[in-house]
C-alpha atoms as a PDB file:
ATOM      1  CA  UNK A   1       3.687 -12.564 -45.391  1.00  0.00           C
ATOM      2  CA  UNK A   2       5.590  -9.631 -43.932  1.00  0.00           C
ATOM      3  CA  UNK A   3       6.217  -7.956 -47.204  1.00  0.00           C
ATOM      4  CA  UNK A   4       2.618  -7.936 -47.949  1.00  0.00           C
ATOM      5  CA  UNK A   5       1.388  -7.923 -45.046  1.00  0.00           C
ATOM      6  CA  UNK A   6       3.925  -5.205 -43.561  1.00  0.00           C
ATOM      7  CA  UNK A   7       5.582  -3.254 -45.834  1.00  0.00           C
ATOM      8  CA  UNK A   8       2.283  -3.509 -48.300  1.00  0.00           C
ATOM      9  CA  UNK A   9      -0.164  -3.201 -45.716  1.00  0.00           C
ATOM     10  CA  UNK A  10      -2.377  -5.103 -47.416  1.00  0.00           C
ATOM     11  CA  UNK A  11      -5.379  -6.599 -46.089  1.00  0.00           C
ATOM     12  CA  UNK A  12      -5.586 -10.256 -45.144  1.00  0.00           C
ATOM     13  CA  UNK A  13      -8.342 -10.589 -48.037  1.00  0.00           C
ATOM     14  CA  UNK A  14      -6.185  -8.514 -50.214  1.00  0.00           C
ATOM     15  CA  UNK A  15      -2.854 -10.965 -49.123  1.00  0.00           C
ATOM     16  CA  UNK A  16      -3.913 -13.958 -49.710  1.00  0.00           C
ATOM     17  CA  UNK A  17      -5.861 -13.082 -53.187  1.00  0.00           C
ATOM     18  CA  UNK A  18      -2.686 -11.888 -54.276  1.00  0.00           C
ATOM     19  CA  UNK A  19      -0.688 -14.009 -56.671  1.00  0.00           C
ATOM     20  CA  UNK A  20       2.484 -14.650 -56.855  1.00  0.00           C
ATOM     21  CA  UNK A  21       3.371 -12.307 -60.060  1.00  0.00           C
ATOM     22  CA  UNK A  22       1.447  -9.429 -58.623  1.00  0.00           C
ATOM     23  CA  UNK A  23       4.007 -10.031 -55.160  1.00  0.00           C
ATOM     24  CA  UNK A  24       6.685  -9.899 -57.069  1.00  0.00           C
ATOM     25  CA  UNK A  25       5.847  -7.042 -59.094  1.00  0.00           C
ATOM     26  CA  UNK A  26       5.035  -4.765 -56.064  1.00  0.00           C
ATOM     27  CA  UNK A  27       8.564  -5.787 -55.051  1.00  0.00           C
ATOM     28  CA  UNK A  28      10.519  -4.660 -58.249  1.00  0.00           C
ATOM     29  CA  UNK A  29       8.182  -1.167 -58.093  1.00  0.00           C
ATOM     30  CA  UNK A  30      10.201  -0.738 -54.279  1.00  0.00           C
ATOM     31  CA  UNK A  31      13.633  -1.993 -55.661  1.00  0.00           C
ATOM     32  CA  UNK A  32      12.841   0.573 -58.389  1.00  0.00           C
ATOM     33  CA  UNK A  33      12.659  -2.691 -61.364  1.00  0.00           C
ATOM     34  CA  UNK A  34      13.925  -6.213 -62.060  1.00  0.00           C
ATOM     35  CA  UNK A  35      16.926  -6.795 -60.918  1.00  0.00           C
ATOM     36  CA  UNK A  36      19.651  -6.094 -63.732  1.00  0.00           C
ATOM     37  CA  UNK A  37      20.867  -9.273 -66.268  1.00  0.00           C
ATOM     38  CA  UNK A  38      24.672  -9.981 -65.668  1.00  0.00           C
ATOM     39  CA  UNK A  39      26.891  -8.993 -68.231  1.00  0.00           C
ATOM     40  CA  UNK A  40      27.703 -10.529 -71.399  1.00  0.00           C
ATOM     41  CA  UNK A  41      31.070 -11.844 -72.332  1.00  0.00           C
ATOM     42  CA  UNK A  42      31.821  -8.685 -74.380  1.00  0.00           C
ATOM     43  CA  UNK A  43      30.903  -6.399 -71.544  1.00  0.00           C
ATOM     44  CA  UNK A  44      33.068  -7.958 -68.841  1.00  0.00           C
ATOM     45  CA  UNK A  45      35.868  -7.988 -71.485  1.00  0.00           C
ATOM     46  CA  UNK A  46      35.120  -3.971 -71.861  1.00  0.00           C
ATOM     47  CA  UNK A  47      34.723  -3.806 -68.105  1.00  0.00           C
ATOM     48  CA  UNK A  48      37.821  -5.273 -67.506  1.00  0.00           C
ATOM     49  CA  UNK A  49      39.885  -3.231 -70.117  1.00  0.00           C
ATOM     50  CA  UNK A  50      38.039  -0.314 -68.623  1.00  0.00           C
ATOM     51  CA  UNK A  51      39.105  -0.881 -64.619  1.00  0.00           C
ATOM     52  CA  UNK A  52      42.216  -3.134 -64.668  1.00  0.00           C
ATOM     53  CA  UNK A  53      43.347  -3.661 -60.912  1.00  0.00           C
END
């Protein structure tokens, strides 16, 4: 309720017609997107070759 409430500022009426998807959505627009998928096997391997410590 804070996030759309708060940082939103939407209205009550607005809040609670919200659903779910269109929440989240307005939270990956602030984040700046979805959040990224972890790398593959083949990318950590490349990753790893890349920064060995």
């Amino acid at each position: 309720m804070a996030f759309g409430l708060g940082t939103l500022r939407l209205s009550p009426e607005e809040f609670w017609r919200a659903t779910p998807r269109e929440l989240i959505a307005a939270a990956d627009g602030l984040r700046g997107g979805p959040p990224l998928a972890a790398p593959d096997a083949s990318e950590l391997a490349a990753l790893m070759r890349a920064f060995p410590d």
